[in-house]
C-alpha atoms as a PDB file:
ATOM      1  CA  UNK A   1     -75.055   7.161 -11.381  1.00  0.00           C
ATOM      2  CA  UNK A   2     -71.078   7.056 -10.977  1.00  0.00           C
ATOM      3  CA  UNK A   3     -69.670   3.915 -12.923  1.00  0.00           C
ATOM      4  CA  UNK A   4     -67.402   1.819 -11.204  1.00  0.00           C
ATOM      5  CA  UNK A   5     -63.916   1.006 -12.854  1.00  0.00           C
ATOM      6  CA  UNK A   6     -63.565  -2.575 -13.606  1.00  0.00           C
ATOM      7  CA  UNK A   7     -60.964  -3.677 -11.189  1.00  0.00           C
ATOM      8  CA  UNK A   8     -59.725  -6.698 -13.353  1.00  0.00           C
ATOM      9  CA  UNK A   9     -59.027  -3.513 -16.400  1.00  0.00           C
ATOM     10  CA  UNK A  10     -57.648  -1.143 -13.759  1.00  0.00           C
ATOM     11  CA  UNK A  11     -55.280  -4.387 -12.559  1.00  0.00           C
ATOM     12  CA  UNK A  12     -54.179  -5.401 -15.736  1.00  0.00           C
ATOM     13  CA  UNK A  13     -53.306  -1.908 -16.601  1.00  0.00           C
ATOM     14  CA  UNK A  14     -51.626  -1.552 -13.439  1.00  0.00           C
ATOM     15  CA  UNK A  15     -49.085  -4.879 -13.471  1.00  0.00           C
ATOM     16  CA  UNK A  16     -46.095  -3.470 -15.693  1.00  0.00           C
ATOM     17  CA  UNK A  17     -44.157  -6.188 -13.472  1.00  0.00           C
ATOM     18  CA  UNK A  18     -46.533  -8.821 -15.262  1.00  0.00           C
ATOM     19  CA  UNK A  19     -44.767 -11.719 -16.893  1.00  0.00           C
ATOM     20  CA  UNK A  20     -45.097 -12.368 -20.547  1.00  0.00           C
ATOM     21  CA  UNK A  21     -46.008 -16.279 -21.215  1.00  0.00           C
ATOM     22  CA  UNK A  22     -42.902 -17.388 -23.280  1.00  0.00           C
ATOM     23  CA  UNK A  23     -40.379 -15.776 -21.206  1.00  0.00           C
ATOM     24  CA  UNK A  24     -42.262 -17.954 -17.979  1.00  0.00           C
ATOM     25  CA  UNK A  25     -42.712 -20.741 -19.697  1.00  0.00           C
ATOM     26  CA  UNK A  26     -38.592 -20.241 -20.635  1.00  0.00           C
ATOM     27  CA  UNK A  27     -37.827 -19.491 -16.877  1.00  0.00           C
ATOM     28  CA  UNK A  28     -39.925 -23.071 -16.233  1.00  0.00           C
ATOM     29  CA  UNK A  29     -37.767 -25.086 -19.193  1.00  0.00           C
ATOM     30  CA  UNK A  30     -34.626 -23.197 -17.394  1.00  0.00           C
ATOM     31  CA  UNK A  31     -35.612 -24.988 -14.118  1.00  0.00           C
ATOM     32  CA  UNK A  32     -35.172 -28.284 -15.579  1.00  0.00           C
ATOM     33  CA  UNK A  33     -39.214 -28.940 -16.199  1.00  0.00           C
ATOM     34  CA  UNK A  34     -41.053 -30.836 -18.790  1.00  0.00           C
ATOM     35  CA  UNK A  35     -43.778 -30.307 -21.099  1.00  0.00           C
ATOM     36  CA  UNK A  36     -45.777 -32.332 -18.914  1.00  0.00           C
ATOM     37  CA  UNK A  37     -44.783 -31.106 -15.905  1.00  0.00           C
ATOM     38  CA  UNK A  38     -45.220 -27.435 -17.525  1.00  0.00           C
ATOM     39  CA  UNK A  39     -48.883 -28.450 -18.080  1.00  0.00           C
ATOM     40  CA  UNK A  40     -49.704 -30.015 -15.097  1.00  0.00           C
ATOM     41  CA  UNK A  41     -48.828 -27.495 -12.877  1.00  0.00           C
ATOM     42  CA  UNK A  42     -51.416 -24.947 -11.486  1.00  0.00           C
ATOM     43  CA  UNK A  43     -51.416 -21.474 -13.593  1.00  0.00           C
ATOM     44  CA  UNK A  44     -51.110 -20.198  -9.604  1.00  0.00           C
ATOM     45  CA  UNK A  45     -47.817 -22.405  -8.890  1.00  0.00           C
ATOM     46  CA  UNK A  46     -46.254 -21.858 -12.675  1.00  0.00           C
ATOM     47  CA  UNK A  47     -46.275 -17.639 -11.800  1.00  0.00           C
ATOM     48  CA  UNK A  48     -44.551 -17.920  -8.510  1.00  0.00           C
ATOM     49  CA  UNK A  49     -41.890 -20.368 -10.030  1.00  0.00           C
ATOM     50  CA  UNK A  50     -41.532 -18.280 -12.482  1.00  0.00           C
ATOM     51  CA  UNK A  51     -41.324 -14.855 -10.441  1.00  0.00           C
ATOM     52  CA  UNK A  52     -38.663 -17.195  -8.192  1.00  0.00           C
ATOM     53  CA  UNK A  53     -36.899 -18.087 -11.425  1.00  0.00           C
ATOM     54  CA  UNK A  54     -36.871 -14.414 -12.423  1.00  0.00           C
ATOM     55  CA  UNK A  55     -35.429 -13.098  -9.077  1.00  0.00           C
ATOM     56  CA  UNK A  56     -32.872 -15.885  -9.228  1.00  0.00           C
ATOM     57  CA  UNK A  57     -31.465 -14.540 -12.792  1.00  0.00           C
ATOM     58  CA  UNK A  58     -31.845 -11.486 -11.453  1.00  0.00           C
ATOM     59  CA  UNK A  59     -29.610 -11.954  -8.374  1.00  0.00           C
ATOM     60  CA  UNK A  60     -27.069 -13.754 -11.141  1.00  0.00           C
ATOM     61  CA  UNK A  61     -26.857 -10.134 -12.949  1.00  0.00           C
ATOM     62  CA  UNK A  62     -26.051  -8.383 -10.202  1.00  0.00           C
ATOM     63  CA  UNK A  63     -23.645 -11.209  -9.024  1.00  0.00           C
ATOM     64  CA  UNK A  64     -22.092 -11.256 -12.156  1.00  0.00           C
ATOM     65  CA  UNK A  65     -21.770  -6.827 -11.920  1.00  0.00           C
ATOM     66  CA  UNK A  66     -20.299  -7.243  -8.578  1.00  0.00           C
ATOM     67  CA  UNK A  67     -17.828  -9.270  -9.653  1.00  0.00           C
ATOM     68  CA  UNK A  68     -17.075  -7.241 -12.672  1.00  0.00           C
ATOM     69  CA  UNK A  69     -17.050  -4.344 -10.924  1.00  0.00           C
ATOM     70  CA  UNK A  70     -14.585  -5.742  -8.217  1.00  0.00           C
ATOM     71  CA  UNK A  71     -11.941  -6.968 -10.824  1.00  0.00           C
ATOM     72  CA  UNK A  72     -12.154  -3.421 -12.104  1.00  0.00           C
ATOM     73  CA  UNK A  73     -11.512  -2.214  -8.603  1.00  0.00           C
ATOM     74  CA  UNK A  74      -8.522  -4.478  -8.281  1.00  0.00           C
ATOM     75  CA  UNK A  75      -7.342  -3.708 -11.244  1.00  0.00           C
ATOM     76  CA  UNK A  76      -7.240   0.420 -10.857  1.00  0.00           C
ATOM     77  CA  UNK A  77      -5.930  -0.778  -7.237  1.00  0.00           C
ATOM     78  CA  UNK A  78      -2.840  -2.396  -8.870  1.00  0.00           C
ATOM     79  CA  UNK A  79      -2.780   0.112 -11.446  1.00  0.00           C
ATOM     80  CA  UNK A  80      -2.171   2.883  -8.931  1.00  0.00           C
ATOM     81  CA  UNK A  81      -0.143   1.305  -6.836  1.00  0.00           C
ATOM     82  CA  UNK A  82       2.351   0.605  -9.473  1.00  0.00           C
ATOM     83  CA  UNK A  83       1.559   4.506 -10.518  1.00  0.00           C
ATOM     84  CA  UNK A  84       2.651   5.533  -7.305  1.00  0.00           C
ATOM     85  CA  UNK A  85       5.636   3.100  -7.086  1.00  0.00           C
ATOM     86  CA  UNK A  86       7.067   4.443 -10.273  1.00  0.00           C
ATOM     87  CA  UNK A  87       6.264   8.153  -9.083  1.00  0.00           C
ATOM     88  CA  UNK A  88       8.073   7.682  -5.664  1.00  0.00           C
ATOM     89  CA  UNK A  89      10.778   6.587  -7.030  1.00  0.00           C
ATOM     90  CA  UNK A  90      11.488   8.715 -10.214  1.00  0.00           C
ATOM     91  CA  UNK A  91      11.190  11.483  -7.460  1.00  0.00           C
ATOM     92  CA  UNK A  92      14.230   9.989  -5.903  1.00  0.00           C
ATOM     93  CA  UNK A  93      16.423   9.449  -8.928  1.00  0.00           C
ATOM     94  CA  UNK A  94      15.711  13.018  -9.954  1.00  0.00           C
ATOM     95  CA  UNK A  95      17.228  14.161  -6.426  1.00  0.00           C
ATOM     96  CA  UNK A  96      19.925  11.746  -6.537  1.00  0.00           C
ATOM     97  CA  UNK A  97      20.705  12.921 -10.248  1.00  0.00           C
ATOM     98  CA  UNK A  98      22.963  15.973  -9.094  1.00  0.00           C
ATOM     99  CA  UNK A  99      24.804  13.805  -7.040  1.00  0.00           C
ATOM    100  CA  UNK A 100      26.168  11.963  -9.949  1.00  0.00           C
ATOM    101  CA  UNK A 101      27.150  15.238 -11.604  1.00  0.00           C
ATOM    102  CA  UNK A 102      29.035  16.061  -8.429  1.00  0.00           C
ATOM    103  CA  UNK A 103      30.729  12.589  -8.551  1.00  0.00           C
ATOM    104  CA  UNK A 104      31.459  13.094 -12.360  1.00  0.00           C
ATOM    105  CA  UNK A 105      33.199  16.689 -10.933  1.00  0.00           C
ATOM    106  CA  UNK A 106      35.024  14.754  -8.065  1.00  0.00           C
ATOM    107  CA  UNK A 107      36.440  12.205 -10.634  1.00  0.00           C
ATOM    108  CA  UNK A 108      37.287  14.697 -13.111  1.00  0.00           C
ATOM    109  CA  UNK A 109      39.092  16.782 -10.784  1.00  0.00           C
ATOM    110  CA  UNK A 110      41.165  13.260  -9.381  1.00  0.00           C
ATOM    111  CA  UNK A 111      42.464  13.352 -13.027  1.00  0.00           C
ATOM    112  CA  UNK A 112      43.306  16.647 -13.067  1.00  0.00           C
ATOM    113  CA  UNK A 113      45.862  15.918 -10.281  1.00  0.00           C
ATOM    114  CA  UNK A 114      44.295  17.511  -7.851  1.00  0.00           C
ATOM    115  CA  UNK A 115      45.122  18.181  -3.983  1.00  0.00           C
ATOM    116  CA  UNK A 116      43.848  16.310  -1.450  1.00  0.00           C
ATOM    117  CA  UNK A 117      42.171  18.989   0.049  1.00  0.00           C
ATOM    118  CA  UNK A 118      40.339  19.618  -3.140  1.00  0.00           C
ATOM    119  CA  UNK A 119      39.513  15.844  -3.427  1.00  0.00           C
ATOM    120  CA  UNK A 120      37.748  16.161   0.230  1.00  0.00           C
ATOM    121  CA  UNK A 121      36.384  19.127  -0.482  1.00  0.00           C
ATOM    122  CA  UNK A 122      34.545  17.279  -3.568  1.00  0.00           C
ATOM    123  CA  UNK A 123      33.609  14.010  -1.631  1.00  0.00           C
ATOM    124  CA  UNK A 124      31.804  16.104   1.120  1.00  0.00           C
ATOM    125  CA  UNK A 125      30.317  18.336  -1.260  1.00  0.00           C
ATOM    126  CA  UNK A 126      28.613  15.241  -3.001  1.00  0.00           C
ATOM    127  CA  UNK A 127      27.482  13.587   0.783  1.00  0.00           C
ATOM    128  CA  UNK A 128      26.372  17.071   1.320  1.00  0.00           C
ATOM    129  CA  UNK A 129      24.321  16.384  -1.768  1.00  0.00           C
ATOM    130  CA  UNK A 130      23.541  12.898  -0.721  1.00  0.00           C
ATOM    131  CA  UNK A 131      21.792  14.051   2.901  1.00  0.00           C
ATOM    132  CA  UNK A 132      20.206  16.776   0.838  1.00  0.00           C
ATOM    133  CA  UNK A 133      18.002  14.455  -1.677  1.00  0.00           C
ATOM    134  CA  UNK A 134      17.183  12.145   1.183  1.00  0.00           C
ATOM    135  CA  UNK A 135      15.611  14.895   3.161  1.00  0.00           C
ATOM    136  CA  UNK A 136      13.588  16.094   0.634  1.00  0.00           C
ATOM    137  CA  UNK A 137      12.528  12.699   0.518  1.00  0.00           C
ATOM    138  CA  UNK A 138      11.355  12.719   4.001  1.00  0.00           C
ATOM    139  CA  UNK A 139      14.520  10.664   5.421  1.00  0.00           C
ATOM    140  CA  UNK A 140      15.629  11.569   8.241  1.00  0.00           C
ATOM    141  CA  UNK A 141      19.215  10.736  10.025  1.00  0.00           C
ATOM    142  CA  UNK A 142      19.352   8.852  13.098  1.00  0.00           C
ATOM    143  CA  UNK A 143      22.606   9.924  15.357  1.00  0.00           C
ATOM    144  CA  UNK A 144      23.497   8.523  18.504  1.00  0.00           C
ATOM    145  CA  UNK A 145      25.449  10.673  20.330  1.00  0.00           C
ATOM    146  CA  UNK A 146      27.971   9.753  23.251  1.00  0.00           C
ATOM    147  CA  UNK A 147      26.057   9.714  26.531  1.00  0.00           C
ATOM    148  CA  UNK A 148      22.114   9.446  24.889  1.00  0.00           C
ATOM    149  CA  UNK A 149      19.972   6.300  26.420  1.00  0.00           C
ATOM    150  CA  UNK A 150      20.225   3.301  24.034  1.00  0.00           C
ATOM    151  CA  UNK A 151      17.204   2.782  21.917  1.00  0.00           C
ATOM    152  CA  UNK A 152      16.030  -1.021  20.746  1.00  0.00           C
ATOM    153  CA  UNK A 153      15.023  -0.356  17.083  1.00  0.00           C
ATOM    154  CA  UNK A 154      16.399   3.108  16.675  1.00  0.00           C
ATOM    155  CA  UNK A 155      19.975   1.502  17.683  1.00  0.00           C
ATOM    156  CA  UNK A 156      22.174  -1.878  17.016  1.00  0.00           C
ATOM    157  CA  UNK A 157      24.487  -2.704  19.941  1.00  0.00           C
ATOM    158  CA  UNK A 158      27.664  -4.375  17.965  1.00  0.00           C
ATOM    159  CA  UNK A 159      29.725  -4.389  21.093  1.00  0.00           C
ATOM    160  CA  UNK A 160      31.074  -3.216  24.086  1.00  0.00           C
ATOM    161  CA  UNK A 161      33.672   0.250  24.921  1.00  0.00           C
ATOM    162  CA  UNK A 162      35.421  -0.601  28.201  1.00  0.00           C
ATOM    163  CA  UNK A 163      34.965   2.300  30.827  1.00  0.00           C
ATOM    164  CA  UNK A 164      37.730   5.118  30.329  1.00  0.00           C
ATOM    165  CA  UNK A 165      38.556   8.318  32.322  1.00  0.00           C
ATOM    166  CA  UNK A 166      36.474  10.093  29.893  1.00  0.00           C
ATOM    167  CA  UNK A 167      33.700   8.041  30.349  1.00  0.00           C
ATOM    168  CA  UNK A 168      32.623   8.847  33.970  1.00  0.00           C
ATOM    169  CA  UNK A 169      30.075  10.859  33.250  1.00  0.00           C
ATOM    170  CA  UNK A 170      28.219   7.953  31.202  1.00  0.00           C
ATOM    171  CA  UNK A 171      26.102   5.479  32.389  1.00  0.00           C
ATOM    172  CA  UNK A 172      26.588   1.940  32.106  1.00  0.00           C
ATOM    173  CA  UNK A 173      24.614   0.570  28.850  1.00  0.00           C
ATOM    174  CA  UNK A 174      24.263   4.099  27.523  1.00  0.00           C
ATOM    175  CA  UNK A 175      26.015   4.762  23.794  1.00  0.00           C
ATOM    176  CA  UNK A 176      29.742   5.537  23.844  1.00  0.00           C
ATOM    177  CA  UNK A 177      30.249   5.552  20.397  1.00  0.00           C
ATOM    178  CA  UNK A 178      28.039   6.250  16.728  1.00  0.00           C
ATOM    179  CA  UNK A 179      29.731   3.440  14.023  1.00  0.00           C
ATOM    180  CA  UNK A 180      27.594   4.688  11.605  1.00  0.00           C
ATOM    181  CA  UNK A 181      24.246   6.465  11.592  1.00  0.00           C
ATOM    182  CA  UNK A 182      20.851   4.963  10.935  1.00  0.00           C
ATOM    183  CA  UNK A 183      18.216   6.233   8.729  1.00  0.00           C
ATOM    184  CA  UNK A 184      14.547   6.537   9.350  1.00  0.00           C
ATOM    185  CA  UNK A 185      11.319   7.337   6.878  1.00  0.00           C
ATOM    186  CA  UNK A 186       8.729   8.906   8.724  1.00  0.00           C
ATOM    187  CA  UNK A 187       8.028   5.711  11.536  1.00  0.00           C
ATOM    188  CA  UNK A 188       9.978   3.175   9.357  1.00  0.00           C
ATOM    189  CA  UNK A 189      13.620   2.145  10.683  1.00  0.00           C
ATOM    190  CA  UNK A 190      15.362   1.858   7.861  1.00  0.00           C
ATOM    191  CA  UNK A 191      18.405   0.967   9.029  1.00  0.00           C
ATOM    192  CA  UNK A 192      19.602   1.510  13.488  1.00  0.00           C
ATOM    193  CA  UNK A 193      22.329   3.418  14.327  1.00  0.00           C
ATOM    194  CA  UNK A 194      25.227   0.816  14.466  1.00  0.00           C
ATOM    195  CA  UNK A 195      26.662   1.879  18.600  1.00  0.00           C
ATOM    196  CA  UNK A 196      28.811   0.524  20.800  1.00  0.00           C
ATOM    197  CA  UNK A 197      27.630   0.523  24.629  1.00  0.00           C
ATOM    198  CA  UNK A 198      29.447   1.719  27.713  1.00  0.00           C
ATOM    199  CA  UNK A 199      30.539  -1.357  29.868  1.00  0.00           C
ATOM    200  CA  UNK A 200      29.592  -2.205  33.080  1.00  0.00           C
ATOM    201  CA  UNK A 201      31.738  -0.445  35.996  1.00  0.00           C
ATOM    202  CA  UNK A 202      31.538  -4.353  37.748  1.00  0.00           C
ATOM    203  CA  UNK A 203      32.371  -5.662  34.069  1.00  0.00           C
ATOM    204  CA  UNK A 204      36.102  -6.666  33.704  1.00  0.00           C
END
């Protein structure tokens, strides 16, 4: 004759998710319940408010862990950005850095009585310097040259060159002259080219 388990042993041993008395009648107090409430109340009713309570502190943990581990998140965020901030532009003082030796040399050689070919020779070796350390930063120059379309964004009208012999070839609106160049990081404008436009033929 086989014997039958007892299902109410093979249950019990079964429920590790079983709540212990004091920590439901806790979860009940923590609901705002009396004593008499508390006694009143169906053994059947008390284990589902409880089991409710439970998931409800449980849900508060992992509230409360989300949250944490957001402010950590914002924190590293901020943290890094700064990192790279400081990174970006240490790497851009270090390639400016030889351009203030060159200055230093320019100045030096000003009090030495230098000529002023040596003095020009010194001023474009340090913009040669200059236009070197923002291309290794990724800068990149923009020039507008006589003749080329003008650009919104890439260029800066600041006024109009009435139409000369020379400028026949050039169509009206177009760039006659660069004032100074612009400067451009990847798809950022830093600065337009500052240009001056070719009149209208009709213009006065």
């Amino acid at each position: 004759m086989t014997h039958e388990p007892d299902p109410h042993t093979e249950n019990d041993e079964e429920a590790p998710d079983a709540i212990d008395p004091i920590e439901q009648e806790a979860f009940l107090v923590e609901l705002g319940l009396d004593d008499e409430t508390i006694d009143a109340t169906p053994a059947e009713v008390m284990e589902i408010l409880s089991r409710l309570a439970a998931e409800r502190a449980t849900a508060d943990e992992a509230r409360m862990r989300a949250l944490a581990d957001f402010r950590n998140f914002q924190r590293r965020s901020i943290e890094n950005e700064s990192r790279a901030r400081r990174e970006g532009l240490s790497a851009v003082v270090r390639s400016l850095l030889p351009v203030l030796d060159h200055f230093d040399m320019a100045l030096q050689s000003v009090g030495a009585a230098a000529t002023i070919e040596q003095v020009v020779a010194g001023v474009s070796m340090v913009k040669g310097e200059i236009m070197r350390a923002l291309e290794a930063n990724g800068i990149t120059v923009i020039n507008a040259v006589p003749g080329d379309a003008f650009e919104p964004g890439l260029h800066e009208a600041v006024g109009v060159k009435p139409i000369e012999a020379g400028d026949a070839e050039f169509e009206p609106g177009s760039i006659a002259l660069n004032i100074s160049a612009g400067y451009i990081l990847g798809d950022v404008v830093l600065r337009p080219a500052k240009v001056m436009l070719i009149a209208d033929r009709d213009s006065d």
